[in-house]
C-alpha atoms as a PDB file:
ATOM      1  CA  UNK A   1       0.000   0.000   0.000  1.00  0.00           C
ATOM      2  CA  UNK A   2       0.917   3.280  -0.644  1.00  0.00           C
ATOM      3  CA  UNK A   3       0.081   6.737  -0.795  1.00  0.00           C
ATOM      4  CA  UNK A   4       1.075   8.098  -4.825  1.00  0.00           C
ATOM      5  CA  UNK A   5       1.478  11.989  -5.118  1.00  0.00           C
ATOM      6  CA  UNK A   6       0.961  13.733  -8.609  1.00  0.00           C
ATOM      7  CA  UNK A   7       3.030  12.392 -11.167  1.00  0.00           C
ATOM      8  CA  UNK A   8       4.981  15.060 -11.903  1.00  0.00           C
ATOM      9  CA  UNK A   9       6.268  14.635  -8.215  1.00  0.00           C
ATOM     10  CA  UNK A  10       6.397  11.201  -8.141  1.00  0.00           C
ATOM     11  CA  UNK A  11       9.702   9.192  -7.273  1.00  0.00           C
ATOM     12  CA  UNK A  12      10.284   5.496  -7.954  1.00  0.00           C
ATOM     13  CA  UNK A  13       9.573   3.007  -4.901  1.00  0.00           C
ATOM     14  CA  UNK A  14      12.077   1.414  -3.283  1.00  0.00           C
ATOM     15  CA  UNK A  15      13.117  -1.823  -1.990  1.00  0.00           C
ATOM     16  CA  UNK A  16      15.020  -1.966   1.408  1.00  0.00           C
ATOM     17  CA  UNK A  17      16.672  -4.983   3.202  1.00  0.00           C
ATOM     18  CA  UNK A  18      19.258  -5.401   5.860  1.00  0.00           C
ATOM     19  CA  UNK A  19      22.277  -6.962   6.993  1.00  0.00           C
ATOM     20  CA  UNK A  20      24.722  -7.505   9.852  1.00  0.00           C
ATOM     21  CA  UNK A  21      28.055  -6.476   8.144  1.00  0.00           C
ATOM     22  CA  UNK A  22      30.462  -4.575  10.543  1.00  0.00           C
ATOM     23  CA  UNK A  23      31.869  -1.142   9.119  1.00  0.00           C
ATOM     24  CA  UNK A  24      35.309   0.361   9.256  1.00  0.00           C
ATOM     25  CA  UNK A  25      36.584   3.213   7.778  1.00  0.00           C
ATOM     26  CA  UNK A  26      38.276   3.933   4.244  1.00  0.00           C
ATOM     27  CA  UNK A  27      39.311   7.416   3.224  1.00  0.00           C
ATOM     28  CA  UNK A  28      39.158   8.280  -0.266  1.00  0.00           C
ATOM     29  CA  UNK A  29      42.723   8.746  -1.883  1.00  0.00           C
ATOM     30  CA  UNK A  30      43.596  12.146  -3.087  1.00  0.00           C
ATOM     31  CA  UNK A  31      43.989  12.352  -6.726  1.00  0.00           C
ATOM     32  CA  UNK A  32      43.748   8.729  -7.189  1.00  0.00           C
ATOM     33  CA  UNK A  33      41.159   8.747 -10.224  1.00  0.00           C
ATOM     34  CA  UNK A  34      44.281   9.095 -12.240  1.00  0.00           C
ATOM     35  CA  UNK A  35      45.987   5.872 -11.049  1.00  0.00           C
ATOM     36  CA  UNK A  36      45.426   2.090 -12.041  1.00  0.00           C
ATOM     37  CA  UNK A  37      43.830  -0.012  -9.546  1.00  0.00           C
ATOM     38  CA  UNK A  38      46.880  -2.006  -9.614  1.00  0.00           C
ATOM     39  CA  UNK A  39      48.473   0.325  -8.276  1.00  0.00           C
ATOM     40  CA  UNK A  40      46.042   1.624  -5.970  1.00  0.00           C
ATOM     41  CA  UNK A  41      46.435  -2.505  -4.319  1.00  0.00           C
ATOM     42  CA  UNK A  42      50.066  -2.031  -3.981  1.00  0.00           C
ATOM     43  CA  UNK A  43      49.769   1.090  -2.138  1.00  0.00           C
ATOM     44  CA  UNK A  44      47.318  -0.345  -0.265  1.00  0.00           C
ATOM     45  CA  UNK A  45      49.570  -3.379   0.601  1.00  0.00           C
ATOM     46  CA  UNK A  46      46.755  -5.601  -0.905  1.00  0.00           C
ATOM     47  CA  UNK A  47      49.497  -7.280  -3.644  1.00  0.00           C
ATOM     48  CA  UNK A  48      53.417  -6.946  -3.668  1.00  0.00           C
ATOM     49  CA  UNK A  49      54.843  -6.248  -7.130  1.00  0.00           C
ATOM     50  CA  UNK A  50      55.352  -9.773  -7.735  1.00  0.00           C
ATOM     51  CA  UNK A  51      51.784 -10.155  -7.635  1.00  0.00           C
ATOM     52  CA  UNK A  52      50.918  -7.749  -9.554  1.00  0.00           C
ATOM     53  CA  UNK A  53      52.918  -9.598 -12.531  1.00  0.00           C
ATOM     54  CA  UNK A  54      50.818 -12.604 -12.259  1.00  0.00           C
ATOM     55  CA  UNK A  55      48.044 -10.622 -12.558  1.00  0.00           C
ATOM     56  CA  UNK A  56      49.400  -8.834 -15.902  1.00  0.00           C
ATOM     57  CA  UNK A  57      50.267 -12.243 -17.168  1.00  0.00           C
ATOM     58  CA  UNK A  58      46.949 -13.743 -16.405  1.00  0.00           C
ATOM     59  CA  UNK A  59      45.061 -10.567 -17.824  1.00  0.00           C
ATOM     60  CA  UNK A  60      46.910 -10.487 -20.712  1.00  0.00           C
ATOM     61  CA  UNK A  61      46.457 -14.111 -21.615  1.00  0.00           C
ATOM     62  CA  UNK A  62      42.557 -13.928 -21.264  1.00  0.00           C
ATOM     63  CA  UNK A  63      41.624 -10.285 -21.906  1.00  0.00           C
ATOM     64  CA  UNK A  64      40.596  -9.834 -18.359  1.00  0.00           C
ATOM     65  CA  UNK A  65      40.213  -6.576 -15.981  1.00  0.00           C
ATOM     66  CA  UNK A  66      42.898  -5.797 -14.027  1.00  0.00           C
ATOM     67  CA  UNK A  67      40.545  -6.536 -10.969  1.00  0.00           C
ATOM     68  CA  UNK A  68      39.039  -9.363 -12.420  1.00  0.00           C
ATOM     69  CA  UNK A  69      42.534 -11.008 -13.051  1.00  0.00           C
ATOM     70  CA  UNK A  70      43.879 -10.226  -9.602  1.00  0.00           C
ATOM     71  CA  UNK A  71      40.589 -11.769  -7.903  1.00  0.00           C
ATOM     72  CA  UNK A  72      40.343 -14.847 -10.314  1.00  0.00           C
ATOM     73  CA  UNK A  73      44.010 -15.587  -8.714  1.00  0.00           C
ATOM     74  CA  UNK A  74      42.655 -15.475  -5.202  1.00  0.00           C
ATOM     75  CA  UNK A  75      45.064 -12.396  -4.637  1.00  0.00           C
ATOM     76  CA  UNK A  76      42.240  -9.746  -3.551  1.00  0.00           C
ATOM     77  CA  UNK A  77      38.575 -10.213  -2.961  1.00  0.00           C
ATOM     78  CA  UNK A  78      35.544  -8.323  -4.712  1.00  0.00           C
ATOM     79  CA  UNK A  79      35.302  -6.148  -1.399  1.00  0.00           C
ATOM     80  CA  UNK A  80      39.045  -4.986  -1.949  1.00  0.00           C
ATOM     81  CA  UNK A  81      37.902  -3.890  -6.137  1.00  0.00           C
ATOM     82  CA  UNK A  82      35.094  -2.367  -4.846  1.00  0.00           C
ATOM     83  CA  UNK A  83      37.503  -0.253  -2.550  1.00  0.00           C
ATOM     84  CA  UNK A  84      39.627   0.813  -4.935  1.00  0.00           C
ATOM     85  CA  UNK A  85      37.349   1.894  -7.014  1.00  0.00           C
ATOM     86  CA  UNK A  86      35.394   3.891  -4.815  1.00  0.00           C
ATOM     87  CA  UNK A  87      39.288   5.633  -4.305  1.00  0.00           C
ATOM     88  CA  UNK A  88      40.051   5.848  -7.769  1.00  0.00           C
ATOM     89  CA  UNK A  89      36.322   7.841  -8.472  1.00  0.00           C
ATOM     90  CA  UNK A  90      36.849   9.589  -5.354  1.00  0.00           C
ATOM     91  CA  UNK A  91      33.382   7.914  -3.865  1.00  0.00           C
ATOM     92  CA  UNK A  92      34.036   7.739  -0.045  1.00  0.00           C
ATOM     93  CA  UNK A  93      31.893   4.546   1.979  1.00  0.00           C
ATOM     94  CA  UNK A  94      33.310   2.475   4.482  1.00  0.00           C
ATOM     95  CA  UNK A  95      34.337  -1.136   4.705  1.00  0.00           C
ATOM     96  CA  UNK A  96      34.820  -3.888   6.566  1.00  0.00           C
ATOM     97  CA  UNK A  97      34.618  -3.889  10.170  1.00  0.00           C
ATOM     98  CA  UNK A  98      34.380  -3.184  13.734  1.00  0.00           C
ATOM     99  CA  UNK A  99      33.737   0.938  12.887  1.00  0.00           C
ATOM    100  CA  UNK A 100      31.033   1.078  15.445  1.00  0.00           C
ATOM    101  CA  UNK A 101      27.997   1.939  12.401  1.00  0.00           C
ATOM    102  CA  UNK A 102      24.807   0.274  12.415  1.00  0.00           C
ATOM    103  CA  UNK A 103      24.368  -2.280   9.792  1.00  0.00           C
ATOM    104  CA  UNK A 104      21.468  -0.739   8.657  1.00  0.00           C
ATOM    105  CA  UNK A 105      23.372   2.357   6.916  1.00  0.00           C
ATOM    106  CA  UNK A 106      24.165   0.174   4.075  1.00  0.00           C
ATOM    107  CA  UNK A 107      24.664   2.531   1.576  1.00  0.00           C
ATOM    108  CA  UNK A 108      27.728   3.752   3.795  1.00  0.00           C
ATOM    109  CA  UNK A 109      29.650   0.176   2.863  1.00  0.00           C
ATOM    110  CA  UNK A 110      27.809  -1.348  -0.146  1.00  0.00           C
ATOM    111  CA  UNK A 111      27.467   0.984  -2.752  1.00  0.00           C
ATOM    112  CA  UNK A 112      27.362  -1.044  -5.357  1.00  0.00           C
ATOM    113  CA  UNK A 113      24.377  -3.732  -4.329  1.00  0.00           C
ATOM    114  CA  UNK A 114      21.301  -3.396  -5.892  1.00  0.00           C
ATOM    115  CA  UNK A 115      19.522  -1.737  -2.712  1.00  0.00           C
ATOM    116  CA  UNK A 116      21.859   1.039  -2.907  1.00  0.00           C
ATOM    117  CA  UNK A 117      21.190   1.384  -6.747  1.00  0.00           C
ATOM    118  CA  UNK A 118      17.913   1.688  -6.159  1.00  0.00           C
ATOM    119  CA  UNK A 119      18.459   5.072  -3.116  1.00  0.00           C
ATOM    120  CA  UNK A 120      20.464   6.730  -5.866  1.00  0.00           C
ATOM    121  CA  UNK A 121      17.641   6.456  -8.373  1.00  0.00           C
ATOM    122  CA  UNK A 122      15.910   7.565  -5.274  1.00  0.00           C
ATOM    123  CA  UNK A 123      18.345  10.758  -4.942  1.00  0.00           C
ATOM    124  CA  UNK A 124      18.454  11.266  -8.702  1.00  0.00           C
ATOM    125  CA  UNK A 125      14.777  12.244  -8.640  1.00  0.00           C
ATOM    126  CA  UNK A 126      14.751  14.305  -5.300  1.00  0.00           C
ATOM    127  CA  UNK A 127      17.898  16.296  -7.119  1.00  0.00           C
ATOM    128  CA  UNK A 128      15.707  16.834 -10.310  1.00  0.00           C
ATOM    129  CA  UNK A 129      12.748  17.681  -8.460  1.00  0.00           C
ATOM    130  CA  UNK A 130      13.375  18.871  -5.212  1.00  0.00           C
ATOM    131  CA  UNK A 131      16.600  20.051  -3.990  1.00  0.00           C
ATOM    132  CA  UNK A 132      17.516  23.481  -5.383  1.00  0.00           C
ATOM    133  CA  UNK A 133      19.606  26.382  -3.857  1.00  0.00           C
ATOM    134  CA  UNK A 134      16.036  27.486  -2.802  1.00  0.00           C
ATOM    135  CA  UNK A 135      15.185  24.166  -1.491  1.00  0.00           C
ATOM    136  CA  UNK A 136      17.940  22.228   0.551  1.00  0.00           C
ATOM    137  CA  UNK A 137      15.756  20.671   3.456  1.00  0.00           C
ATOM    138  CA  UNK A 138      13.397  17.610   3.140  1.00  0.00           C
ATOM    139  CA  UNK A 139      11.563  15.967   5.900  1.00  0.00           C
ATOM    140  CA  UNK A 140      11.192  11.914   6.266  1.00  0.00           C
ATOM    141  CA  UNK A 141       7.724  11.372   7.120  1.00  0.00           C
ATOM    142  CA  UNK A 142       5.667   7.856   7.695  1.00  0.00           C
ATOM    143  CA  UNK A 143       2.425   7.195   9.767  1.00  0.00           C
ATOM    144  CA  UNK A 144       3.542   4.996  12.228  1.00  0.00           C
ATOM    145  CA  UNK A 145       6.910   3.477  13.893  1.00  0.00           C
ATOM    146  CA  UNK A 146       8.365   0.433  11.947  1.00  0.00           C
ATOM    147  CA  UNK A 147       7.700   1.574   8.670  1.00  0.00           C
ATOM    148  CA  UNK A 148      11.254   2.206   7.661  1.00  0.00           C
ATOM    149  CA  UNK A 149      11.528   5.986   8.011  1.00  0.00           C
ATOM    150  CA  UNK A 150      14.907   6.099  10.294  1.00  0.00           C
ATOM    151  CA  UNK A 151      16.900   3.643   7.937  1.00  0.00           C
ATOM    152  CA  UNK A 152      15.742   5.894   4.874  1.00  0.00           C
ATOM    153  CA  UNK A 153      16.714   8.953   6.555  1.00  0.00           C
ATOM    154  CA  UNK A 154      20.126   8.053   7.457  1.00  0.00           C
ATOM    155  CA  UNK A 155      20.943   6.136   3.624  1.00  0.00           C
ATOM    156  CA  UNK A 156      19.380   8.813   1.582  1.00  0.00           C
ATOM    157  CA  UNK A 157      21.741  11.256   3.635  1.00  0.00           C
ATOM    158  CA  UNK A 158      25.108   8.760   2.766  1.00  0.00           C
ATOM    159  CA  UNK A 159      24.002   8.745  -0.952  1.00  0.00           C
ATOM    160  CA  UNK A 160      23.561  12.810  -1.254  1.00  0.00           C
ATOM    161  CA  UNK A 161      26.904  13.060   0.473  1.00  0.00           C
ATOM    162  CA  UNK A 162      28.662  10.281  -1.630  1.00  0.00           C
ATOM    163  CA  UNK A 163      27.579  12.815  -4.475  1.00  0.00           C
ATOM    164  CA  UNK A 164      29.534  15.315  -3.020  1.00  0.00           C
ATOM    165  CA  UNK A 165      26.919  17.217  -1.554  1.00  0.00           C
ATOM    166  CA  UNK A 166      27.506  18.790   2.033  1.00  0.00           C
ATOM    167  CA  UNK A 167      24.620  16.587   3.699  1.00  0.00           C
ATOM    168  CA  UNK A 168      23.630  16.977   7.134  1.00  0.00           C
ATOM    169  CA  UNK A 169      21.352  14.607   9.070  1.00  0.00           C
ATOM    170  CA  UNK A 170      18.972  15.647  11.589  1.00  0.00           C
ATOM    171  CA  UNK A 171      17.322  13.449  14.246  1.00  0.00           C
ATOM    172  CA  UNK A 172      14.323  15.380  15.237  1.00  0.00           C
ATOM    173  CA  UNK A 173      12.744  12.636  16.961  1.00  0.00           C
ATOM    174  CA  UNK A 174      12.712  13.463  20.286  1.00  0.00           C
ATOM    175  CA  UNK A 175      10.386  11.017  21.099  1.00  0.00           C
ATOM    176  CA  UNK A 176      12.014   7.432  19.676  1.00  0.00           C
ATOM    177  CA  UNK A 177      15.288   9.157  18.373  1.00  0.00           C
ATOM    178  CA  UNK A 178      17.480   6.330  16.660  1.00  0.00           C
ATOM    179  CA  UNK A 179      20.173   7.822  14.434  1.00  0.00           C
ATOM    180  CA  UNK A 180      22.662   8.920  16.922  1.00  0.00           C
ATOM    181  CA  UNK A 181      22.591   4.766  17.320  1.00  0.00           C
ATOM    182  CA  UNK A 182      23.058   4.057  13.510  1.00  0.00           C
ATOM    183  CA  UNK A 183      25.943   6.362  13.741  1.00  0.00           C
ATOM    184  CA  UNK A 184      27.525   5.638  16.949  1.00  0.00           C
ATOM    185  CA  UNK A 185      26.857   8.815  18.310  1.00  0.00           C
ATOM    186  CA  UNK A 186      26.648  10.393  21.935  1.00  0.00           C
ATOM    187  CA  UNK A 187      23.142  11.791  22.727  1.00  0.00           C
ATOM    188  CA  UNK A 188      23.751  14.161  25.389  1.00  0.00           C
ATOM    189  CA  UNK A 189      23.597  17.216  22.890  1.00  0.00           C
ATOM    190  CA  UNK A 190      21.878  17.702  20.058  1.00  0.00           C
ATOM    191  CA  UNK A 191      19.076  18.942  18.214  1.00  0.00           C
ATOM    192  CA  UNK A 192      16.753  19.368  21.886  1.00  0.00           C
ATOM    193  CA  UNK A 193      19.723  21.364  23.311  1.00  0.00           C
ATOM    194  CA  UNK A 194      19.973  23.568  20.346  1.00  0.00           C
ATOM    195  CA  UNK A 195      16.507  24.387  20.056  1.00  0.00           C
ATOM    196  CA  UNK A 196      16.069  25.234  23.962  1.00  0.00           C
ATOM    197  CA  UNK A 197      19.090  27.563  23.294  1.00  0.00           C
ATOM    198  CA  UNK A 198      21.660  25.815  25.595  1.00  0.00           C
ATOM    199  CA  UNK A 199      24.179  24.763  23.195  1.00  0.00           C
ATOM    200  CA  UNK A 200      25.903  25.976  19.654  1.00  0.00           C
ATOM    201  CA  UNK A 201      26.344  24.069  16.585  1.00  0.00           C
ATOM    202  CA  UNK A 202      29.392  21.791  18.426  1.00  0.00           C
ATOM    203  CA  UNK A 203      26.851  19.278  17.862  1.00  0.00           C
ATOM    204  CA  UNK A 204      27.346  18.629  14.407  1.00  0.00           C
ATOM    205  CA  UNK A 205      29.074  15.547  14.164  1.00  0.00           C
ATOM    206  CA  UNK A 206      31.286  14.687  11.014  1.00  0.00           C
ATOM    207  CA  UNK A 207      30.571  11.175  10.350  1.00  0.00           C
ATOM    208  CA  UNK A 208      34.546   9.698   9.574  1.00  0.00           C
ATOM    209  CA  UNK A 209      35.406   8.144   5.769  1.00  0.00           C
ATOM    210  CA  UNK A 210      32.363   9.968   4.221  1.00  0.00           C
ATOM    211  CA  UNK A 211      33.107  13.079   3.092  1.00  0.00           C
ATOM    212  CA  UNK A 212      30.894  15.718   3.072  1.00  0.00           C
ATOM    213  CA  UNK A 213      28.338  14.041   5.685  1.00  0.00           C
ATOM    214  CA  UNK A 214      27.415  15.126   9.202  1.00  0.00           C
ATOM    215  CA  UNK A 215      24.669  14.152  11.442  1.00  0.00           C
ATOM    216  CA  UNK A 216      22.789  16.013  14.341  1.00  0.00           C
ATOM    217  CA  UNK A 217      21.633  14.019  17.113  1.00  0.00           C
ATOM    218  CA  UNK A 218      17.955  14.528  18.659  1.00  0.00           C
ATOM    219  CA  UNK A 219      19.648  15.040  21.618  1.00  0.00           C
ATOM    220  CA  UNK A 220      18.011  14.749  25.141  1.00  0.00           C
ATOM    221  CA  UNK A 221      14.252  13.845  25.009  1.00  0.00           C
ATOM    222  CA  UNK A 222      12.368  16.933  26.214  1.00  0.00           C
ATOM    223  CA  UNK A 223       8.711  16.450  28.304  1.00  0.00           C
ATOM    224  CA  UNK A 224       7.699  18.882  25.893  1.00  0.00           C
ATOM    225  CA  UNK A 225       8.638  17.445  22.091  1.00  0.00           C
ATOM    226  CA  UNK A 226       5.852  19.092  20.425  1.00  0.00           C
ATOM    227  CA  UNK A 227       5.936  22.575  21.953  1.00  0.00           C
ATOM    228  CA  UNK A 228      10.125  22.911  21.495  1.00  0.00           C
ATOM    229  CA  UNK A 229       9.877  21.963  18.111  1.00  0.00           C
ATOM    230  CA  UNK A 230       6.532  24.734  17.208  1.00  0.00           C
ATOM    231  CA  UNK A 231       9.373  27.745  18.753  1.00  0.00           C
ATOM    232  CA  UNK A 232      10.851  30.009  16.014  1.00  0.00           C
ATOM    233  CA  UNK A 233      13.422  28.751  16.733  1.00  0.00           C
ATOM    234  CA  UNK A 234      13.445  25.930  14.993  1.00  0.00           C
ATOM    235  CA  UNK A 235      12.638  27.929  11.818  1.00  0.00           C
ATOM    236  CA  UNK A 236      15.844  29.995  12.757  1.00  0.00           C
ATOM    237  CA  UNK A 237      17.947  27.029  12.920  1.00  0.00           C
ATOM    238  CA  UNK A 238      16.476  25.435   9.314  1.00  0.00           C
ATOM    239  CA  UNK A 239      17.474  28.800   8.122  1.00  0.00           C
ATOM    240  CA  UNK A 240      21.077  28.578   9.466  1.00  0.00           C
ATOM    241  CA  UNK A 241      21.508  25.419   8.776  1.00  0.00           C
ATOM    242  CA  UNK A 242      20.214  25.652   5.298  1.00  0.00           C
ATOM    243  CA  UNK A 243      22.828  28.187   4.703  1.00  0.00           C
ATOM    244  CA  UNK A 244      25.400  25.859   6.096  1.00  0.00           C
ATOM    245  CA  UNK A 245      24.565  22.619   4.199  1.00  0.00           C
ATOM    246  CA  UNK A 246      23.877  21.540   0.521  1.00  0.00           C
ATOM    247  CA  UNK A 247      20.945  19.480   2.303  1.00  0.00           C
ATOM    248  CA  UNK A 248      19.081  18.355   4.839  1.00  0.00           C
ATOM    249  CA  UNK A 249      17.089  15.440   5.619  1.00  0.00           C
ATOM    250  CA  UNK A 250      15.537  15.338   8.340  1.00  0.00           C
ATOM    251  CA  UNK A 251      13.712  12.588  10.331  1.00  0.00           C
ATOM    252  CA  UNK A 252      10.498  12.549  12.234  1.00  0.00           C
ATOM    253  CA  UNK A 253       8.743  10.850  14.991  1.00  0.00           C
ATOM    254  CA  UNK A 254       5.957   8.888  13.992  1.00  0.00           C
ATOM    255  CA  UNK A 255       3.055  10.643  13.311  1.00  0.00           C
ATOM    256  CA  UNK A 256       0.399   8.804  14.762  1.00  0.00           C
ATOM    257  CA  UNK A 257       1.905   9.891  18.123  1.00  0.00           C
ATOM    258  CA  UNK A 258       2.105  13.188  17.658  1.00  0.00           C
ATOM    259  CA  UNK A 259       1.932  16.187  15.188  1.00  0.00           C
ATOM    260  CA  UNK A 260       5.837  16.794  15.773  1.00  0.00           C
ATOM    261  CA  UNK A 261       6.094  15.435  11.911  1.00  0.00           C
ATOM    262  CA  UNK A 262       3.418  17.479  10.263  1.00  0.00           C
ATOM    263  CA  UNK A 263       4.922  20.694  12.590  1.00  0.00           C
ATOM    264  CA  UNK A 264       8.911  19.756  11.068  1.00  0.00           C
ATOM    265  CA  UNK A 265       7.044  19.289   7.573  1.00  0.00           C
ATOM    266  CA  UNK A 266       5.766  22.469   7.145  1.00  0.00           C
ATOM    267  CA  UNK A 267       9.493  24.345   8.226  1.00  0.00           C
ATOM    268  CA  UNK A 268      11.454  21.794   5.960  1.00  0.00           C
ATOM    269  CA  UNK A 269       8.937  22.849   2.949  1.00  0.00           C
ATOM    270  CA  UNK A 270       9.050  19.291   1.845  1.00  0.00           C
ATOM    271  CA  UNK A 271       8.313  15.834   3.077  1.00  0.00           C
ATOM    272  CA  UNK A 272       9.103  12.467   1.211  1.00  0.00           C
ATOM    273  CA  UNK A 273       6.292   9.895   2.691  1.00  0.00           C
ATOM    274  CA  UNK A 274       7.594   6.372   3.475  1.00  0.00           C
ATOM    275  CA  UNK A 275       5.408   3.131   3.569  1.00  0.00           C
ATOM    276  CA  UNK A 276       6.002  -0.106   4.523  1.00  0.00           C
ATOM    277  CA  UNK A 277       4.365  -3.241   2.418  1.00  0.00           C
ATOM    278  CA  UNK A 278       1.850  -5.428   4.581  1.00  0.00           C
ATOM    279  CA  UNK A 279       1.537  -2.822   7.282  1.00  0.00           C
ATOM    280  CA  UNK A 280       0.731   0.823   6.818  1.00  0.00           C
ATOM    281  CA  UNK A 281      -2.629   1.711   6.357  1.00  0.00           C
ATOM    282  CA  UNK A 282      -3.950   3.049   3.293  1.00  0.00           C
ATOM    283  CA  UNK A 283      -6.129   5.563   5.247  1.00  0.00           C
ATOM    284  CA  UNK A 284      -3.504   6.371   7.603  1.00  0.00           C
ATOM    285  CA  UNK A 285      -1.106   7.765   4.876  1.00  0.00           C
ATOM    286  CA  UNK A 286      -4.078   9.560   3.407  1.00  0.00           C
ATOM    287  CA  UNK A 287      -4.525  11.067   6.106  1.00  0.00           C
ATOM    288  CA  UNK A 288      -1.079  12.371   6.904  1.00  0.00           C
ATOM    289  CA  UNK A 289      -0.497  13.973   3.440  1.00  0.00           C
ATOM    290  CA  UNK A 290      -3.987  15.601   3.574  1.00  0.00           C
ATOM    291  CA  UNK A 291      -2.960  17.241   7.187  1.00  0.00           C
ATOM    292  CA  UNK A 292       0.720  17.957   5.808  1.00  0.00           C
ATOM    293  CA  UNK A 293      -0.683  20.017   2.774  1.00  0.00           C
ATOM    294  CA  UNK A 294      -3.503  21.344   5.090  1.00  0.00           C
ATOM    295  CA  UNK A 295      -0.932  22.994   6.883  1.00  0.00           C
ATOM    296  CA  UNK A 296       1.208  24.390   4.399  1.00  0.00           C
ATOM    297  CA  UNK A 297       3.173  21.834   3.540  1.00  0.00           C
ATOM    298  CA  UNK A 298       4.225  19.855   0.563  1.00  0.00           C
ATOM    299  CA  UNK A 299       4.438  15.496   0.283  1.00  0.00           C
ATOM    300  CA  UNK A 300       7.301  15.829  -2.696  1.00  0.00           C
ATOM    301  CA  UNK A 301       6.655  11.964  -2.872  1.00  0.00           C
ATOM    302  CA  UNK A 302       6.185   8.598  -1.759  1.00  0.00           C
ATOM    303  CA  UNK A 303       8.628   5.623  -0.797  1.00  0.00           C
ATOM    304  CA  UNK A 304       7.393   2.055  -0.935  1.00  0.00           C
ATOM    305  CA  UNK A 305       9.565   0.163   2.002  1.00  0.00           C
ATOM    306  CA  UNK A 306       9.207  -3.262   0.609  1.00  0.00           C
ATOM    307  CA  UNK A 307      11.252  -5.723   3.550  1.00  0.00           C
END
């Protein structure tokens, strides 16, 4: 089920699904787009020189890759291509293990599966017909909790950065907040301190091996969720932080526990609606876009969570 906006609006579902792969960090190598990934797996200390013969021998003989030569050989596996590539295009993830992420952000370590595909298509259609200089803030929104709308928020936010955009993720789910978890992050400041006015941006946390990206934690739950975030000064910080970042996605509690998400809606402009197959009501995501646009705001499109 699922809600569908105008079709001139419309952006292509998507298909989510997880895994427990660990994360650790891999810095993009400066200038390396104009080196072979042979070389790029000698610098790496992934094959010695001697190795890399073999693998000219072998690719020569059978018109191979470089890559697929030096993995046929059992020198390097697909993970360590993969790697090197993302070096030699200057496409920052992470990989491997024991970096602390949640294996949920999996656009952070497998950008080439199919899942990942599918969030840049995702991106590709929220750059054509969404973000503009004018419009650099979107808000995540779904009915209920389960649906899918954390995970979304925090890979749409890797795949905008991986583009080179400066991409900043906001928790504003003071209620259930979950991405300072994805992103092995400290709670004890964030977006609840800023917004009461007891704290500065020090918040902002760059998120190490992906360039470009930072995330703001919700911070400490406040009794008072709804009332913090209807302040000007949350408008005041969407401005500043607008001005700061390329863009900004931002996700929401759940709406059928509050109007927190229909209040962040309207001051982000935009909202991208996420479903989940076999369990969000048909009437319940009518019913949030209708009270979105009621209120000044704008559903830019819908998200089919299909897991």
């Amino acid at each position: 089920m699922g809600y569908a906006p105008r079709a001139d609006d419309r952006v292509p579902m998507m298909t989510a699904l997880r895994d427990g792969t660990k994360l650790w960090p891999v810095a993009a190598a400066s200038r390396s787009g104009e080196r072979s990934i042979g070389a790029l797996l000698i610098d790496a200390g992934k094959l010695t020189p001697a190795d890399a013969e073999r693998v000219l021998r072998l690719q020569r003989e059978h018109g191979l890759k470089f890559g697929e030569a030096a993995v046929q050989l059992g020198l390097v596996s697909e993970q360590d291509i993969q790697q090197m590539l993302s070096a030699q295009f200057e496409y920052p993830y992470l990989h491997g293990q024991d970096n602390g992420l949640g294996p949920e952000v999996i656009a952070a370590y497998q950008p080439f599966s199919r899942q990942v595909e599918q969030l840049r298509a995702l991106r590709s259609q929220l750059m054509l017909r969404w973000f503009s200089p004018e419009r650099k803030v979107l808000a995540i929104i779904s009915p209920g909790r389960g649906e899918g709308r954390s995970y979304l928020a925090a890979n749409l936010a890797v795949v905008c950065s991986q583009l080179g955009e400066r991409t900043l993720l906001v928790d504003a789910d003071m209620r259930h907040p979950r991405q300072h978890r994805l992103f092995d992050l400290s709670d004890k400041l964030g977006l609840s301190t800023m917004l009461s006015g007891r704290r500065g941006h020090e918040e902002l946390h760059r998120v190490p091996g992906l360039l470009d990206m930072s995330v703001l934690p919700a911070g400490p739950s406040p009794p008072n969720p709804q009332e913090l975030l209807g302040r000007a000064a949350l408008a005041d910080l969407t401005r500043e932080l607008s001005a700061a970042f390329d863009i900004v996605i931002v996700d929401t509690p759940a709406a059928e526990l509050s109007a927190d998400a229909q209040v962040i809606a309207v001051r982000s402009g935009g909202a991208l609606l996420v479903v989940r197959k076999d369990r969000t009501c048909l009437r319940a995501v009518q019913d949030l876009a209708a009270s979105v646009t009621d209120t000044g705001g704008r559903v830019v499109g819908s998200v089919l969570n299909d897991f």
